[in-house]
Protein backbone atom coordinates (compact mmCIF):
# COMPACT_ATOMS: atom_id res chain seq x y z
CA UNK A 1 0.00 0.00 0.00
CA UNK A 2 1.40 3.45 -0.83
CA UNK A 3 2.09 5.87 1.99
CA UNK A 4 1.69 9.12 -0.18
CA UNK A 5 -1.18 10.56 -1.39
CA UNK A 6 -0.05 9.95 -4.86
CA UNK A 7 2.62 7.51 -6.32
CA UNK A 8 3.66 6.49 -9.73
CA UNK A 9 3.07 3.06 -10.38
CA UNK A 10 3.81 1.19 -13.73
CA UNK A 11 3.41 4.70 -15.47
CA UNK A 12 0.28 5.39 -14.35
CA UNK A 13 -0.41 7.73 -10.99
CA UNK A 14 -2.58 6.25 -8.02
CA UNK A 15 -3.94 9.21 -6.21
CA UNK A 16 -5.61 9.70 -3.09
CA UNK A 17 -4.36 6.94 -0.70
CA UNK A 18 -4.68 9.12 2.48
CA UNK A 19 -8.46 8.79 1.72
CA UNK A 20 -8.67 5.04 1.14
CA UNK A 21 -10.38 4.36 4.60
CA UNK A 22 -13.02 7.12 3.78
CA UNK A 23 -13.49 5.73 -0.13
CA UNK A 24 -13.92 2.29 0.63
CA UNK A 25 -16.25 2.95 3.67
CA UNK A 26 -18.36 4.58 1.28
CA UNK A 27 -18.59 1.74 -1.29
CA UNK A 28 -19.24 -0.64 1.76
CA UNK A 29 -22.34 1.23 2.79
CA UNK A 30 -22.98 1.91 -0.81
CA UNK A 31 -23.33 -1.74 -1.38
CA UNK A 32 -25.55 -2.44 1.92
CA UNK A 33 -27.73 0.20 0.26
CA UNK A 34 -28.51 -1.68 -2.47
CA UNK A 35 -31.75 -3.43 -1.67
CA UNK A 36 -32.85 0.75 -1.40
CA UNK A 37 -32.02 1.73 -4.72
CA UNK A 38 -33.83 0.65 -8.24
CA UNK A 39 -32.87 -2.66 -8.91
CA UNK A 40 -31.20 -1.99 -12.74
CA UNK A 41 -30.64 -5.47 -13.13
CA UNK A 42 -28.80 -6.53 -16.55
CA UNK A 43 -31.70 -4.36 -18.49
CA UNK A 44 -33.56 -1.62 -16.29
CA UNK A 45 -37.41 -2.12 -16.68
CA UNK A 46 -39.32 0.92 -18.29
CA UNK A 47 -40.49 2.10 -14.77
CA UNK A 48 -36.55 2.27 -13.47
CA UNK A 49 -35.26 3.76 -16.42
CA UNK A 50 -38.21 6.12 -16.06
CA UNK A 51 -36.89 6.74 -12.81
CA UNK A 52 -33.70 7.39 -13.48
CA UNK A 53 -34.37 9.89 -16.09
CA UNK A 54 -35.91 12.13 -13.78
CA UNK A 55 -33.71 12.04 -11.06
CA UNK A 56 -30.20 13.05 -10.47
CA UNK A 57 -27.48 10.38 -11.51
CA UNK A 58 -26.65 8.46 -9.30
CA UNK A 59 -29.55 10.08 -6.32
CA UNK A 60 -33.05 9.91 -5.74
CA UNK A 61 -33.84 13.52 -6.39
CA UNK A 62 -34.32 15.50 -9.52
CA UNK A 63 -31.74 17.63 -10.68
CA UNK A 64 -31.14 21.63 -9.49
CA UNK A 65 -31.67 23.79 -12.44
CA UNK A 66 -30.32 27.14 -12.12
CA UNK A 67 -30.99 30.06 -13.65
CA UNK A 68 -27.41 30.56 -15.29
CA UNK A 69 -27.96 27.53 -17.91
CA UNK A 70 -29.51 28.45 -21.00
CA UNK A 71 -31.12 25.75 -23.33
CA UNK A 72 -30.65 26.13 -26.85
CA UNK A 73 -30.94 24.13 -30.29
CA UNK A 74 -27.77 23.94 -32.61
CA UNK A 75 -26.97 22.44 -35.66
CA UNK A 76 -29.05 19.66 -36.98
CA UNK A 77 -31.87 20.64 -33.92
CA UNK A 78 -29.63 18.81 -31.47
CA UNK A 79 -30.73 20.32 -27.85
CA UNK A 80 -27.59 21.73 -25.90
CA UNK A 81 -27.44 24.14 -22.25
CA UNK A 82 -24.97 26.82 -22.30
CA UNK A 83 -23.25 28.35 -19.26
CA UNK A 84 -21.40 31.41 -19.93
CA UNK A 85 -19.61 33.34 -17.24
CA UNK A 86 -18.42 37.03 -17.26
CA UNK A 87 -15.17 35.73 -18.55
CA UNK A 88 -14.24 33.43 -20.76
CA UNK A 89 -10.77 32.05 -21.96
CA UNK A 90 -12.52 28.50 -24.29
CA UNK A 91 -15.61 26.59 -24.39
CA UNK A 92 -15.95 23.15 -23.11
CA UNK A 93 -18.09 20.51 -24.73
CA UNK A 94 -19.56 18.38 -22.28
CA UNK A 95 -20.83 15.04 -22.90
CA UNK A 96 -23.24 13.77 -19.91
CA UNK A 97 -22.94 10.02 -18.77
CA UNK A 98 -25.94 7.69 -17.97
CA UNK A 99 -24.72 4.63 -19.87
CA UNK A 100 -27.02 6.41 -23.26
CA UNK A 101 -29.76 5.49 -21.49
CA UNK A 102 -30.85 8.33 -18.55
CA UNK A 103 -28.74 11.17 -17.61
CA UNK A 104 -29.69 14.39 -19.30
CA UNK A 105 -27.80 18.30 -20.07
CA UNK A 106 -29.53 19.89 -17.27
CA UNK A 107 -28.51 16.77 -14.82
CA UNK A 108 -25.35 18.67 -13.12
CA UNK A 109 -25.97 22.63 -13.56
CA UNK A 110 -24.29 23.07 -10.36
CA UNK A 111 -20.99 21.26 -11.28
CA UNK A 112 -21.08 22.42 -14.50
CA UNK A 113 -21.51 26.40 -13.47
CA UNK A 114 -18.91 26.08 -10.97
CA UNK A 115 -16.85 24.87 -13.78
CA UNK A 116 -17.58 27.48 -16.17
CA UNK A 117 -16.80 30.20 -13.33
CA UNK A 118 -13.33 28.78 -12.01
CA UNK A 119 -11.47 27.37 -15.19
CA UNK A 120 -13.00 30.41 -17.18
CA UNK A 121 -15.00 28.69 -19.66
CA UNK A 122 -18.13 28.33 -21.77
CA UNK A 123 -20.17 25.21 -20.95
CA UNK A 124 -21.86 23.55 -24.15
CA UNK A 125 -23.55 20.26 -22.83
CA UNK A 126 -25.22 17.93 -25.31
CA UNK A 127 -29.04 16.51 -24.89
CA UNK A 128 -27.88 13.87 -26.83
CA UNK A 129 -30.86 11.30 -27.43
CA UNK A 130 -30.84 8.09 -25.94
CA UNK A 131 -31.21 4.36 -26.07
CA UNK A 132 -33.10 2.49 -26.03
CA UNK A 133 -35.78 4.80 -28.37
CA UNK A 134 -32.77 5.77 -30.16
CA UNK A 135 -29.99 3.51 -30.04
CA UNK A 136 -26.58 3.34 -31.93
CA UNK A 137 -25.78 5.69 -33.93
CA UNK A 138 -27.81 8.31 -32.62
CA UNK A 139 -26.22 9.83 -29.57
CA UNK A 140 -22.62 10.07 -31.51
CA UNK A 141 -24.67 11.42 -34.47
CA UNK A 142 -25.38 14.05 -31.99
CA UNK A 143 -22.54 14.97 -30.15
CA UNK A 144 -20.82 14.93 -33.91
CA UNK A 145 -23.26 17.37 -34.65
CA UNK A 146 -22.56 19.92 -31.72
CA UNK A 147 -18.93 19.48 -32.27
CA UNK A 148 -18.60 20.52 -35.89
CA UNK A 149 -21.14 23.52 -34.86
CA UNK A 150 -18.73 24.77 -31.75
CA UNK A 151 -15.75 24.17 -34.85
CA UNK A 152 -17.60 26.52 -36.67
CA UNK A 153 -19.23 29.09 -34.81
CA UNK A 154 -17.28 28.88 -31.36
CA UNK A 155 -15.72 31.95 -32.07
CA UNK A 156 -18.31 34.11 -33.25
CA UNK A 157 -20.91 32.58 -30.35
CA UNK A 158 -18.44 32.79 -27.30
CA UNK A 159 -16.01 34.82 -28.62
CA UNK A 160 -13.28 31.97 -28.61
CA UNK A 161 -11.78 29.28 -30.94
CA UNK A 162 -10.34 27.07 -28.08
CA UNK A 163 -12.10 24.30 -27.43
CA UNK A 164 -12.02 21.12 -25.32
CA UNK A 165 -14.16 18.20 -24.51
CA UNK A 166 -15.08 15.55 -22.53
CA UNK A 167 -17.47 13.70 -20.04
CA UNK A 168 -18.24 11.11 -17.74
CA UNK A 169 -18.87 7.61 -18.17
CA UNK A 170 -20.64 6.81 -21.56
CA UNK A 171 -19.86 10.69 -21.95
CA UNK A 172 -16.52 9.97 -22.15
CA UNK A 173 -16.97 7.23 -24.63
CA UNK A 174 -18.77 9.96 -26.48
CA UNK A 175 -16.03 12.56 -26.54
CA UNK A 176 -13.30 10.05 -27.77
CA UNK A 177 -15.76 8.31 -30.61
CA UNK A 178 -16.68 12.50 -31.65
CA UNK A 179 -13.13 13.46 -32.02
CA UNK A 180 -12.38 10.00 -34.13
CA UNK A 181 -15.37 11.51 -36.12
CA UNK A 182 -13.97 14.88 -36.61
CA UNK A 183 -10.66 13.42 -37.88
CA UNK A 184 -12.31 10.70 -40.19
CA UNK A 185 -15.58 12.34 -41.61
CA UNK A 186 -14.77 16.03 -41.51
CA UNK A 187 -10.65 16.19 -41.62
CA UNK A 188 -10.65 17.82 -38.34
CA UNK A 189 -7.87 17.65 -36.16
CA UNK A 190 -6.60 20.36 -33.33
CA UNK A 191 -9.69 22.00 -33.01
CA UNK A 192 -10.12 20.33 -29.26
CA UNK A 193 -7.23 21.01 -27.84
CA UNK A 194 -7.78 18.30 -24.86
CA UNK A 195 -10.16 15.53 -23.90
CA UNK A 196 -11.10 14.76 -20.32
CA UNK A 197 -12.37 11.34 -19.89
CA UNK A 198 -13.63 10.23 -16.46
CA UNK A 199 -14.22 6.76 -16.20
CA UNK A 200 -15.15 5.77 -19.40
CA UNK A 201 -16.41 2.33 -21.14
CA UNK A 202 -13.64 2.15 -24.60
CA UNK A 203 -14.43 -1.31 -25.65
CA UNK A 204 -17.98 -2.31 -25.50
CA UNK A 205 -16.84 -6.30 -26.34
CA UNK A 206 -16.02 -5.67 -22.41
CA UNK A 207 -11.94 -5.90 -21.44
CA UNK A 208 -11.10 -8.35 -18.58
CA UNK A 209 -12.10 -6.05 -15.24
CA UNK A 210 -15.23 -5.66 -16.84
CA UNK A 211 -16.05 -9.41 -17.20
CA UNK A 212 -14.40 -10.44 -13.95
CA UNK A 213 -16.17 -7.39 -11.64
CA UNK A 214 -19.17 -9.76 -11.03
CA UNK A 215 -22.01 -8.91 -8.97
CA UNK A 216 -20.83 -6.44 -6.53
CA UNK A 217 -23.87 -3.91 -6.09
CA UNK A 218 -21.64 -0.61 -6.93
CA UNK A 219 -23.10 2.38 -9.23
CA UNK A 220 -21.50 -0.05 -12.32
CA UNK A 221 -20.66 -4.52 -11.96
CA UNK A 222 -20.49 -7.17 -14.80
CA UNK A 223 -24.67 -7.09 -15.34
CA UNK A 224 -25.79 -3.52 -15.28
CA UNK A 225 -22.52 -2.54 -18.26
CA UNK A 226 -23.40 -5.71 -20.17
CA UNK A 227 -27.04 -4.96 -20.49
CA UNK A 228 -25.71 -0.95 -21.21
CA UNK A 229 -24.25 -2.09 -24.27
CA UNK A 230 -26.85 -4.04 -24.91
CA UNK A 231 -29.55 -0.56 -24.74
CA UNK A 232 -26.86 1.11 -26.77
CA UNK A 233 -26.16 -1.53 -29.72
CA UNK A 234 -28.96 -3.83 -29.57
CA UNK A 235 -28.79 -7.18 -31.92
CA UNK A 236 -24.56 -6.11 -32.25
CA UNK A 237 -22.24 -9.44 -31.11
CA UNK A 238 -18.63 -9.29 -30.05
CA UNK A 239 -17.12 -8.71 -32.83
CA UNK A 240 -19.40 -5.85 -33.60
CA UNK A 241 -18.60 -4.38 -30.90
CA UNK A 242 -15.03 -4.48 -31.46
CA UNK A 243 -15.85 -2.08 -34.47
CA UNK A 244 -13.86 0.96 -34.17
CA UNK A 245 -16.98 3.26 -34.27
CA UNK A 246 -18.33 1.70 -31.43
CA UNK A 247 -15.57 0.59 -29.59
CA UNK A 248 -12.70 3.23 -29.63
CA UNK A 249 -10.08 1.39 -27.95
CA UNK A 250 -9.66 -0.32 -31.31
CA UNK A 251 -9.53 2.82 -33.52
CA UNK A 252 -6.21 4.34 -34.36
CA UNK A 253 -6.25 7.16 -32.15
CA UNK A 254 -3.08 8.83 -33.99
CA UNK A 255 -3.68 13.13 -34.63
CA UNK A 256 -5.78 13.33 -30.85
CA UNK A 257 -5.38 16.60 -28.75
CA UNK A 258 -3.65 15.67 -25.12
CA UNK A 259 -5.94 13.62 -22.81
CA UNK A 260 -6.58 12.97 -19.43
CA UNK A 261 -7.85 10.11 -17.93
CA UNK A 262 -9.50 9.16 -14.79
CA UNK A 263 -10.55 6.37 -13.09
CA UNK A 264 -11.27 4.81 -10.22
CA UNK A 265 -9.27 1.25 -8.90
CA UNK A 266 -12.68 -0.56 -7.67
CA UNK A 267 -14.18 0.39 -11.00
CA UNK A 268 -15.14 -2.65 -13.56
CA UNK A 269 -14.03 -0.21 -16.34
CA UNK A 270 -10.63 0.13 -15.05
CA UNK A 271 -9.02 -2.08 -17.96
CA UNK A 272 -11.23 0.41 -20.12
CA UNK A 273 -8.90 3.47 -18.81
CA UNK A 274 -5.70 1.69 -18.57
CA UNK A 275 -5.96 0.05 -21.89
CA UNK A 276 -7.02 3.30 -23.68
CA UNK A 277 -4.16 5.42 -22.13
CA UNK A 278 -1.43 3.15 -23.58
CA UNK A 279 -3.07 3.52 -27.03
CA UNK A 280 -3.42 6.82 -26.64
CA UNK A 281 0.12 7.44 -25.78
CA UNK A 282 1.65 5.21 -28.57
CA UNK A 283 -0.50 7.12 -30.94
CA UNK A 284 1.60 10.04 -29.69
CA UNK A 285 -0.09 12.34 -27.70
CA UNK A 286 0.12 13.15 -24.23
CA UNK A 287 -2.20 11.64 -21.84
CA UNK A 288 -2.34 11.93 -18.15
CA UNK A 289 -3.91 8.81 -16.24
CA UNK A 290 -5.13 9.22 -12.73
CA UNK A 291 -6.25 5.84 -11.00
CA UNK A 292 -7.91 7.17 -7.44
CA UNK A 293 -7.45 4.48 -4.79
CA UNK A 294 -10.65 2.86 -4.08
CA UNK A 295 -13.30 4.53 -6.11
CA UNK A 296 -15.78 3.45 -7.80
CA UNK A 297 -17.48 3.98 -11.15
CA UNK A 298 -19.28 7.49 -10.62
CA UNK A 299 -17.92 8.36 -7.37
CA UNK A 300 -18.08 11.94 -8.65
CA UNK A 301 -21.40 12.17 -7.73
CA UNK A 302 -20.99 11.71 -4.37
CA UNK A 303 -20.04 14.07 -1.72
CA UNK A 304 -16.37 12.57 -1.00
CA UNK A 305 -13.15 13.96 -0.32
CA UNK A 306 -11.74 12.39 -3.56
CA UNK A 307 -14.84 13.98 -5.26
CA UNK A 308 -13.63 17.34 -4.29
CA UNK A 309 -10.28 16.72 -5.12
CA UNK A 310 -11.01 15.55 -8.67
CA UNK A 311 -13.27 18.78 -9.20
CA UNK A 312 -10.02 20.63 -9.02
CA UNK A 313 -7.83 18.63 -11.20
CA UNK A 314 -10.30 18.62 -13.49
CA UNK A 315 -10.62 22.76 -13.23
CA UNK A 316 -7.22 22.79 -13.62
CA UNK A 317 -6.54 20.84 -16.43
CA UNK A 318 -9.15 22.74 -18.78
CA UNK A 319 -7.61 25.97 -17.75
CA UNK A 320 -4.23 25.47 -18.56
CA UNK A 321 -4.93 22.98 -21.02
């Protein structure tokens, strides 16, 4: 066990061992929880995923709306909400998570203001439609759709041409698969200047951790991804799957802006983060890869002392990125 809070192991950094006792006594009475929360199961029934539409990610409220987002349509009548602050140095587009299937642009407002305010930037997040009404390719037909519009009009709309992206979770699968898009449909490449990718699913075949997670009743195990992927590419195998539009961990990720990458060590997409780093990095861009000691898939939501901490690095990456 490391004795600092962060240590360099096998080229990757594990952060955040001075809160271990706190993280994993979390995901202990996270998992005692359970029998509380919506039973997902390997494919949520119409009333849960009902259920978790309206509420908060990850909570059994709905989501704070404030005042400072603004909803708009863009290009192609995709739905985005804007937060612009008094100043602002880029724009950031940000890709919800929700494994496609819940989550929504107006789900965080209060992270996502607090964001815009401290790392100085405009906040474009996508109301990207979702499986299983509209499943594969219609949430990346979306998110490709806002991107090419900020590529276009970011600097005439917000008064800026830098741009970055990234999200959580199936967001983050979204960010990587719009950038490949960029580069491979529209020539684009160094528009986004960086990609931040919280704990993100990569190959939807599902690596090793994923397979051998089992049942555990954290926010994410073996059942509730596979029947994700499922929602999200219904009647697809395997090998479909492994199809680099789908699956971005097999896509050559070369011309990429500088990435970083986050995820947590009791997460079942952990091989997901590892795996993608090293591709990302033999491609031949820079990518940082933060593995927080004992979190779990999502444990941004929660109110944690690794939560806070990640809010920052996250701030501060965008800034200076």
């Amino acid at each position: 066990m490391l004795s600092r809070a962060a240590a360099n192991v096998g080229g990757m950094t594990i952060t955040d061992e001075d809160c271990l006792a706190e993280t994993l006594a979390f995901n202990e009475k996270f998992e005692a929880d359970a029998a509380s929360r919506p039973a997902r199961g390997p494919v949520p029934s119409a009333a849960t995923l009902a259920l978790l539409r309206r509420n908060r990610l990850g909570a059994d409220t709905p989501p704070v709306r404030l005042e400072h987002g603004r909803d708009r349509v863009v290009a192609g009548g995709v739905k985005v909400r804007t937060f612009v602050p008094d100043r602002v140095d880029g724009v950031h587009l940000h890709i919800h998570g929700g494994s496609w299937a819940f989550g929504s642009a107006d789900g965080q407002d209060e992270r996502l203001w607090r964001l815009a305010v401290e790392a100085r930037l405009a906040v474009v997040s996508v109301e990207y439609r979702l499986a299983p009404e509209h499943p594969f390719p219609a949430g990346p037909d979306d998110c490709e759709a806002v991107a090419r519009w900020l590529v276009e009009h970011a600097a005439a709309e917000f008064g800026t041409e830098r741009l970055l992206i990234g999200g959580e979770s199936a967001g983050a699968h979204l960010s990587v698969v719009t950038l490949l898009r960029l580069r491979d449909r529209h020539g684009v490449t160094g528009a986004f200047r960086a990609a931040h990718l919280l704990f993100g699913p990569y190959d939807l075949s599902m690596t090793p951790s994923v397979r051998l997670f089992g049942p555990r009743p954290l926010l994410s195990n073996t059942d509730s991804l596979r029947g994700a992927y499922e929602l999200f590419t219904p009647g697809m195998g395997a090998e479909r799957r492994r199809d680099p539009e789908v699956s971005p961990l097999f896509a050559d990720l070369a011309g990429l802006p500088p990435a970083r990458v986050v995820v947590g060590t009791e997460d079942p997409l952990l091989d997901d983060s590892l795996f993608l780093a090293q591709r990302w990095r033999s491609a031949g861009a820079p990518v940082r890869l933060d593995v927080i000691a004992g979190a779990m898939h999502g444990f941004t939501l929660f109110p944690l002392t690794i939560t806070e901490r990640e809010q920052r690095r996250e701030r501060d990456f965008l800034a200076t990125a």
